[in-house]
Protein backbone atom coordinates (compact mmCIF):
# COMPACT_ATOMS: atom_id res chain seq x y z
CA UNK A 1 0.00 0.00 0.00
CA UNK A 2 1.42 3.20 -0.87
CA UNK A 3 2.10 5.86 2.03
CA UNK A 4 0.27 8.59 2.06
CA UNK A 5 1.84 11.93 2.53
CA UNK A 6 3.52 13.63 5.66
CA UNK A 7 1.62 17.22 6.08
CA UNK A 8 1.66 20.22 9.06
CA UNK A 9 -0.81 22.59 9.98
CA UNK A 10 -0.21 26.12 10.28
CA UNK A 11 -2.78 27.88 12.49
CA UNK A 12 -4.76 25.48 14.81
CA UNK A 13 -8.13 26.86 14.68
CA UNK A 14 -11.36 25.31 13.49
CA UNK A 15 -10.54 24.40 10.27
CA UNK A 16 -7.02 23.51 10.37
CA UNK A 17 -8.20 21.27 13.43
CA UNK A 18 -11.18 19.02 12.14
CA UNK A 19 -8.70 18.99 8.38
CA UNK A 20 -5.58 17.35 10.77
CA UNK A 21 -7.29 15.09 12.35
CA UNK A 22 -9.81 14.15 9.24
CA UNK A 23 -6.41 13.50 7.21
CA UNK A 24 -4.65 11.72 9.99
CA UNK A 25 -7.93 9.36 10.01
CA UNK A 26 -7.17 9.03 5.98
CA UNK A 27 -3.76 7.88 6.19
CA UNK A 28 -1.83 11.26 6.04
CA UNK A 29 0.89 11.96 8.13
CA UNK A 30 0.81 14.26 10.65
CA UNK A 31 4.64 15.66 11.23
CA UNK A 32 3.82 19.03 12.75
CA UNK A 33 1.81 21.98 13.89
CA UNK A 34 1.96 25.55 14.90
CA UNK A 35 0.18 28.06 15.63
CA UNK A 36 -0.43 32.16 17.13
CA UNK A 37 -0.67 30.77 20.84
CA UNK A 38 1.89 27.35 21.65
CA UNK A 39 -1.59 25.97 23.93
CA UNK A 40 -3.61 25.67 20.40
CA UNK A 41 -0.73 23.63 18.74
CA UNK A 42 0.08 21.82 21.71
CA UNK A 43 -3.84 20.83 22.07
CA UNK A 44 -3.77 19.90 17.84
CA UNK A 45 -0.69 18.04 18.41
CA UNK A 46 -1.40 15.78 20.88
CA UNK A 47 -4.78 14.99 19.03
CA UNK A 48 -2.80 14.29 15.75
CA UNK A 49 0.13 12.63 18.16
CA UNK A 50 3.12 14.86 16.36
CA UNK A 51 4.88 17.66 17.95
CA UNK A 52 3.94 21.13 18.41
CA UNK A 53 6.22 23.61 17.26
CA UNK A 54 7.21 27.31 18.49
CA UNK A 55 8.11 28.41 15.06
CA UNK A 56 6.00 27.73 12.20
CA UNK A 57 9.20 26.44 10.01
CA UNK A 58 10.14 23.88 11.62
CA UNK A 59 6.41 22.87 11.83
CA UNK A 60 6.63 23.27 8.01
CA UNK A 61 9.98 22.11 6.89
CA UNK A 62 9.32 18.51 6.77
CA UNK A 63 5.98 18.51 5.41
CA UNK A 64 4.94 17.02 1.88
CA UNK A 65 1.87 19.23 2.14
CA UNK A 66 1.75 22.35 4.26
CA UNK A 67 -1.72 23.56 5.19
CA UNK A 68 -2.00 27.19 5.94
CA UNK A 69 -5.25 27.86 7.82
CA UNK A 70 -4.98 31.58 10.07
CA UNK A 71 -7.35 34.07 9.49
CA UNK A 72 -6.52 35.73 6.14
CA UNK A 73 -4.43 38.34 7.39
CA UNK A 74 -1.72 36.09 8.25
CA UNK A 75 -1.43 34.11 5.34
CA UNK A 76 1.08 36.13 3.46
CA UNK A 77 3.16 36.82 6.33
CA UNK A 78 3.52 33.40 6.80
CA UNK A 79 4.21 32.31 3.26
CA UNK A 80 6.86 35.02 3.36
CA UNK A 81 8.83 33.80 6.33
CA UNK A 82 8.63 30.10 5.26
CA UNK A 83 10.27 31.53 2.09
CA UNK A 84 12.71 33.83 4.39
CA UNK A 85 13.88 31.11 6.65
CA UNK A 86 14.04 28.67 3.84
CA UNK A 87 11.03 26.05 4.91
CA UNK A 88 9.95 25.20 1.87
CA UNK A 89 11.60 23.43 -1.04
CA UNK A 90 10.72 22.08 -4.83
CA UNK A 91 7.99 18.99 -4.47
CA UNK A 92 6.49 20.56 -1.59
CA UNK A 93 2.86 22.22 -1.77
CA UNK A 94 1.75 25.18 0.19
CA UNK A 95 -1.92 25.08 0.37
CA UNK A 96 -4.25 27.64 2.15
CA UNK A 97 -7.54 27.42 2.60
CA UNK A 98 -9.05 31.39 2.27
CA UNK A 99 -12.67 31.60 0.31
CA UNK A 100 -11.74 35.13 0.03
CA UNK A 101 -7.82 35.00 -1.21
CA UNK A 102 -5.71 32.95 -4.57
CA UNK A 103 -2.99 31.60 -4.25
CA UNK A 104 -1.28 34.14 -5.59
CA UNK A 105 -0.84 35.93 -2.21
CA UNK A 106 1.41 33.09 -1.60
CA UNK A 107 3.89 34.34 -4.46
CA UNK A 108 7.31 34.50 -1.73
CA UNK A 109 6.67 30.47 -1.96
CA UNK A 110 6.06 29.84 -5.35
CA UNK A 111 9.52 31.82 -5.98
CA UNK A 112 11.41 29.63 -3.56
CA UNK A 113 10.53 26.55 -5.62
CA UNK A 114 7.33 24.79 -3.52
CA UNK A 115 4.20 24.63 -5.93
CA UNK A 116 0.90 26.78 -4.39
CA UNK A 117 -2.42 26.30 -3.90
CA UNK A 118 -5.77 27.44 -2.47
CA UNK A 119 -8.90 24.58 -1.14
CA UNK A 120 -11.35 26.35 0.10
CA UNK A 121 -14.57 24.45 1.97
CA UNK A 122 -17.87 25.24 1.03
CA UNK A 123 -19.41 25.24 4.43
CA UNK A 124 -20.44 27.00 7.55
CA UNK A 125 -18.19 25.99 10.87
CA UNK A 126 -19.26 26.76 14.39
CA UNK A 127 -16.51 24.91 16.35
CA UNK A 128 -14.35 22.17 15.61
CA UNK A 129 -16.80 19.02 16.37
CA UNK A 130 -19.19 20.79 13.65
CA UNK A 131 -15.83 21.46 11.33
CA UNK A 132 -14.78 17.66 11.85
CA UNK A 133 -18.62 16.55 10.89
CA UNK A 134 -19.34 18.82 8.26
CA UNK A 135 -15.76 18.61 6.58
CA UNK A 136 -16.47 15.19 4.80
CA UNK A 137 -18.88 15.54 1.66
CA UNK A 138 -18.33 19.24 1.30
CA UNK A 139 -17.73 20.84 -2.10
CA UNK A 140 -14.02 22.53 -2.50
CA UNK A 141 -13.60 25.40 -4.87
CA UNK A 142 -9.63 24.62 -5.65
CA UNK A 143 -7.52 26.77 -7.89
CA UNK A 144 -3.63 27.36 -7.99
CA UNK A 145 -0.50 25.64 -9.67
CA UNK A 146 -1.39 23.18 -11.90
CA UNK A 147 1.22 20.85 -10.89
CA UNK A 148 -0.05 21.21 -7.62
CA UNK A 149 -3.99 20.36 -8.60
CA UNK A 150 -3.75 16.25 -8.56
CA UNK A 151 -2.47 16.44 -4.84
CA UNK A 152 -5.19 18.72 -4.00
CA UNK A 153 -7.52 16.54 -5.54
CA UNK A 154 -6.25 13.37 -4.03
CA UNK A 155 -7.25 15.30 -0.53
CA UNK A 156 -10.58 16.40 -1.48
CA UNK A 157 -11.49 12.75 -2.46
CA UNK A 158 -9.86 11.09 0.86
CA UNK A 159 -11.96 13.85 2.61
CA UNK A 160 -14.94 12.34 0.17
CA UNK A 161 -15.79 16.12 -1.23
CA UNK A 162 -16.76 16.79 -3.96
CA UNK A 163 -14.26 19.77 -5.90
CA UNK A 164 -14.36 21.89 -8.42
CA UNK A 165 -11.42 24.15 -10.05
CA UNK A 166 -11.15 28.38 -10.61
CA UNK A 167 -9.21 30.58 -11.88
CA UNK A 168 -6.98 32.97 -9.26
CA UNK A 169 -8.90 36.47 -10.81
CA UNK A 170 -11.92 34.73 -9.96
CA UNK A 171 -12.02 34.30 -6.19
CA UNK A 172 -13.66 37.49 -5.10
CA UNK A 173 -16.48 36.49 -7.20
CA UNK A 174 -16.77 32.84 -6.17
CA UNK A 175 -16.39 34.17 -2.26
CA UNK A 176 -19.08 36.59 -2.76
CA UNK A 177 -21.30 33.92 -3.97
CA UNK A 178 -20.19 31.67 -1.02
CA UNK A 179 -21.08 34.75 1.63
CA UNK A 180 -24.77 35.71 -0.06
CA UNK A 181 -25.33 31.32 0.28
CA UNK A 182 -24.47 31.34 3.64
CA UNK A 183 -23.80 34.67 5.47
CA UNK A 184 -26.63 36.40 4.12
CA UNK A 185 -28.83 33.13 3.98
CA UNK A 186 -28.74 33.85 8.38
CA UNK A 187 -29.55 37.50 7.75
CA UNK A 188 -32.77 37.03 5.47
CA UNK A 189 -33.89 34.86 8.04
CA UNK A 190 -32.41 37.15 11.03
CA UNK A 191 -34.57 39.76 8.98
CA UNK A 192 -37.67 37.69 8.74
CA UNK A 193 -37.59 36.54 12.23
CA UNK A 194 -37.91 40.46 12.86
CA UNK A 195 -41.12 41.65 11.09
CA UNK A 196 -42.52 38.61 12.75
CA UNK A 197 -41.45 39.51 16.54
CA UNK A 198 -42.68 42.94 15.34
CA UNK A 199 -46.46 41.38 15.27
CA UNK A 200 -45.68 40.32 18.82
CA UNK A 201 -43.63 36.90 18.60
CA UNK A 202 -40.47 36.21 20.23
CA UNK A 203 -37.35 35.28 18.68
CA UNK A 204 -38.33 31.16 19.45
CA UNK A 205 -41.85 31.36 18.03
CA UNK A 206 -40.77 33.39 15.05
CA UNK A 207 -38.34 30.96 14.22
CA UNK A 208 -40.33 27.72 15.18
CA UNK A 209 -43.39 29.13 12.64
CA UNK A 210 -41.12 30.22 10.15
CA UNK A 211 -38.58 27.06 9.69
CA UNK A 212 -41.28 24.55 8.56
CA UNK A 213 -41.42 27.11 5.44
CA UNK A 214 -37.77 27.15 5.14
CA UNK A 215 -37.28 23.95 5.16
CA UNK A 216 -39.26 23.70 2.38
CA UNK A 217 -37.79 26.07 0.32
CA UNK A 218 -34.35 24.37 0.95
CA UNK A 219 -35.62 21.05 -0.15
CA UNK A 220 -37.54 22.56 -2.88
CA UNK A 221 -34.12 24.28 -4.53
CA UNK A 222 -32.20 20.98 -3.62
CA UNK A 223 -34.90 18.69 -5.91
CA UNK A 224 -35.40 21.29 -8.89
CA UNK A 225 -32.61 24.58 -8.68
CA UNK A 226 -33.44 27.79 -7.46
CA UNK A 227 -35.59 29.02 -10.80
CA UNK A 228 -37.77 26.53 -10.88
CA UNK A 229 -38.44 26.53 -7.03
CA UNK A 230 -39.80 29.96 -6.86
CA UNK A 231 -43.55 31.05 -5.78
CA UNK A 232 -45.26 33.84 -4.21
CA UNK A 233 -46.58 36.93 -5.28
CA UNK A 234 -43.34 38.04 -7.82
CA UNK A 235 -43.97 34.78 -9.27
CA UNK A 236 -47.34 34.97 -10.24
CA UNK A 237 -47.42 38.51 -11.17
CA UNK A 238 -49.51 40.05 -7.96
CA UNK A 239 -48.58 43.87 -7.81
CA UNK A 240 -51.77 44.20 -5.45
CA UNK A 241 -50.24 42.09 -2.57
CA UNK A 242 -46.42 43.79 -3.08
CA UNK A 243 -47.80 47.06 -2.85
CA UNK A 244 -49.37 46.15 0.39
CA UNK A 245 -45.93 44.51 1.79
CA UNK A 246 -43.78 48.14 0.97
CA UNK A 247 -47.07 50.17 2.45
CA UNK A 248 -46.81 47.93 5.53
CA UNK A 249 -42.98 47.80 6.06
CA UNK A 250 -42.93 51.69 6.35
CA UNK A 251 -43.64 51.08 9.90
CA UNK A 252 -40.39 48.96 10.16
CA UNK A 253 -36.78 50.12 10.01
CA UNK A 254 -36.08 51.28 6.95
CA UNK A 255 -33.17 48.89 6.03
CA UNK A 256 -35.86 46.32 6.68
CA UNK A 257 -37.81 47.73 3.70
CA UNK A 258 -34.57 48.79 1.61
CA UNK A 259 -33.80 44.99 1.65
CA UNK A 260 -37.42 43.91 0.83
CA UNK A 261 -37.11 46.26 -2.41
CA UNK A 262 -33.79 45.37 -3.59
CA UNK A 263 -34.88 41.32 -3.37
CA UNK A 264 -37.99 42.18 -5.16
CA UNK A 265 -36.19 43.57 -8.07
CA UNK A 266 -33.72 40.80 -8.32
CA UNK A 267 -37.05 38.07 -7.45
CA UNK A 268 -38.78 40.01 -10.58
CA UNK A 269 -35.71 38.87 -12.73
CA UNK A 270 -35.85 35.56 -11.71
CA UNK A 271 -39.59 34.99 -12.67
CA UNK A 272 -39.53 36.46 -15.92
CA UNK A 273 -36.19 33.84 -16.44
CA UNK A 274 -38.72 30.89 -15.25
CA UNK A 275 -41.45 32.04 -17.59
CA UNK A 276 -43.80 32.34 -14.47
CA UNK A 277 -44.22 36.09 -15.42
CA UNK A 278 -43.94 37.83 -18.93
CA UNK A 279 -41.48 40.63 -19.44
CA UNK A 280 -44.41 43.44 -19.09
CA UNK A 281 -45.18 41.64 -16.09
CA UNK A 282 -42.50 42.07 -14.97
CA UNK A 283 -41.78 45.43 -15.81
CA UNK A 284 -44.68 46.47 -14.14
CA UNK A 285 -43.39 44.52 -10.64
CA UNK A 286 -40.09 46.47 -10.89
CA UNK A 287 -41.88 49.76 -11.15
CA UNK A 288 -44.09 49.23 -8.00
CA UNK A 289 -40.35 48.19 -5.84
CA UNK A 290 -38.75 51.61 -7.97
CA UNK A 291 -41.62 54.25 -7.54
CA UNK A 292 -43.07 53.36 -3.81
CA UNK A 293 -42.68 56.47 -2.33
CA UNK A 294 -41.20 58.15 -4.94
CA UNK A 295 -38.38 56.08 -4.53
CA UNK A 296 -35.34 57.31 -7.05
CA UNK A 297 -32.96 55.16 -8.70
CA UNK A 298 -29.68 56.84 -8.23
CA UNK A 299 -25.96 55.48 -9.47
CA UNK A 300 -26.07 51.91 -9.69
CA UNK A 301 -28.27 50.93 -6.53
CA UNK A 302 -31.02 49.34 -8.43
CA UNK A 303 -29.71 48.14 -11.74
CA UNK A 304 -32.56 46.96 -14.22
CA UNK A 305 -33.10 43.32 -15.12
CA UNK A 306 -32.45 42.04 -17.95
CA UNK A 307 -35.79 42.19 -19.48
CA UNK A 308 -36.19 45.96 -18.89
CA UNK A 309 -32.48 46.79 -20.59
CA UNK A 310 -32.73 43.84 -23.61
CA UNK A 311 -29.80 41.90 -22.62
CA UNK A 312 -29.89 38.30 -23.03
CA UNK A 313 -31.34 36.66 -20.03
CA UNK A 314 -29.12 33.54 -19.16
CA UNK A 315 -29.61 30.67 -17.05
CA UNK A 316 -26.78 29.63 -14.55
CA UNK A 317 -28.57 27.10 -12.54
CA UNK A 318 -26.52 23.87 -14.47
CA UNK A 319 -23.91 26.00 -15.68
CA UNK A 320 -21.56 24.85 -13.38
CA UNK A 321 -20.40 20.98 -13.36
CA UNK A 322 -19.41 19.41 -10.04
CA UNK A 323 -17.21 16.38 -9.84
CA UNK A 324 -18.54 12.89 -9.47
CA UNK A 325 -21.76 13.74 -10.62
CA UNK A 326 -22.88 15.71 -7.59
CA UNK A 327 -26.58 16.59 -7.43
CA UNK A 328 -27.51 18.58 -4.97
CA UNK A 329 -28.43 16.91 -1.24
CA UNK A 330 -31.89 17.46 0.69
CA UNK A 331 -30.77 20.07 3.84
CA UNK A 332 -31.35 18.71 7.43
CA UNK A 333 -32.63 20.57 10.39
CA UNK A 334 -31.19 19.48 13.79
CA UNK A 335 -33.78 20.65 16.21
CA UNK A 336 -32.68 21.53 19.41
CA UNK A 337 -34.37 21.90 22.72
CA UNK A 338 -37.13 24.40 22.83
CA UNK A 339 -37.16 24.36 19.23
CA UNK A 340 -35.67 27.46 17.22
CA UNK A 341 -32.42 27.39 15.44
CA UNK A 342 -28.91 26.57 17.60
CA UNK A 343 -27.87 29.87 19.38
């Protein structure tokens, strides 16, 4: 059987600790780990049974695969002193694991002969245990030297994940994606939650009445993509209803009703995409979100649909091709006592 390769983790927070141990589980070889405080590696390290290490290159210098997973500050200045003090070498891959940041911030390594990379996790971590369960199965948006892609890929698939491969220029755009999927997935429901504990809920009630409907949706998108999984009153063209919603919502904070428009406008895109509205239709629905209260489009804060300017309208819901086939997984809740999302 062919041995697997030695690796060290640079930075032992949530990530870099579930992707140790996961990999040490996997056959890899753990051979070092440091990190800001000597207590965090120590703790990794005698989990992964290597030694901790003061200085991240000697952590580093005996690694086939070098994971670099500190907040994304740090990630450059740490690339730059491995290349300083001479802790990396030809073969070996750098790899860090920013949504946000290429490879290409890791240039000081690339120039002292180790090959670079970025493998970035698509998915939400709340502390290690959740990082260790959720790691497995993810999706990995990967880009960086190609030499360095068919290692990458070799620890995506012993991590059973599911990858698929950018270009550097392209990050920003694939992180922004990542945050509106997940960061601002909390706040629409953060913001829902409100206008309901506004009628008099609390924060348990709102979210016990409101996940059922949620849930839904979620499974909904999972079983046909996010076009074809759209109803309410954009959908089927009701202008009566939305005009009721911005009327009501004036007695709300006004970011709450800021965010209600700008959705609507993007929501009245989407349906004339589906075909569930026409493209007067929808033209119609954008001018009730523009015009409430005089509302002026100024600079680029509301940019027309497509329909309204005569661009092409394009689908992207199987534009991108994931690895082994992936189609996309039903979401589970994990209720916890007194119902309510975890807090």
């Amino acid at each position: 059987m062919e041995q697997k390769s030695s690796f060290a983790i640079i930075g032992a927070g949530k990530v870099g600790s579930a992707l140790g141990i996961l990999l040490k589980e996997q056959g890899y070889r753990p051979v070092g780990v440091a990190s800001r405080t000597f207590t965090s590696a120590r703790s990794l390290a005698e989990q992964l049974q290597t030694n901790p290490y003061r200085e991240i290159t000697k952590a580093a210098e005996a690694a086939d695969l070098v994971f670099i997973t500190t907040t994304d500050r740090e990630i450059e200045p740490v690339a730059n002193l491995l290349a300083r003090k001479g802790a990396c070498r030809p073969g070996q891959m750098i790899i860090h694991t920013s949504g946000a940041l290429s490879s290409e911030i890791m240039a000081a390594v690339r120039q002292a002969g180790a090959m670079v990379a970025s493998m970035h996790p698509l998915q939400s971590f709340a502390d290690v245990a959740s990082a260790k369960e959720n790691l497995p199965g993810s999706c990995f948006a990967l880009e960086g030297d190609e030499q360095a892609l068919p290692g990458i890929i070799e620890v995506v698939n012993a991590l059973q994940g599911r990858y698929f491969v950018i270009k550097a220029e392209d990050k920003p755009l694939y992180h922004a994606a990542a945050v509106v999927a997940s960061n601002y997935l909390v706040s629409l429901i953060h913001l829902s939650s409100t206008i309901y504990q506004s009628l008099g809920l609390n924060e348990e009630q709102a979210m016990d009445a409101l996940f059922p409907l949620i849930q839904g949706t979620l499974n909904n998108i999972a079983k046909s993509g996010p076009a074809a999984a759209l109803t309410g009153p954009v959908a089927r063209g009701d202008g009566t209803t939305l005009k009721g919603h911005m009327q009501a919502l004036q007695k709300l904070d006004w970011r709450v009703r800021e965010a209600y428009r700008s959705l609507g406008l993007y929501t009245v895109g989407l349906a004339v995409e589906n075909g569930s509205i026409t493209n007067n239709e929808g033209a119609a629905l954008s001018t009730i979100f523009l015009e409430e209260d005089k509302h002026e489009q100024t600079g680029n804060y509301c940019r027309l649909s497509a329909h309204e300017t005569g661009r092409t309208v394009h689908s992207h819901v199987n534009s991108l091709r994931l690895s082994h086939g992936y189609v996309g997984r039903r979401f589970r809740y994990r209720r916890y006592p007194g119902g309510g999302f975890p807090r």
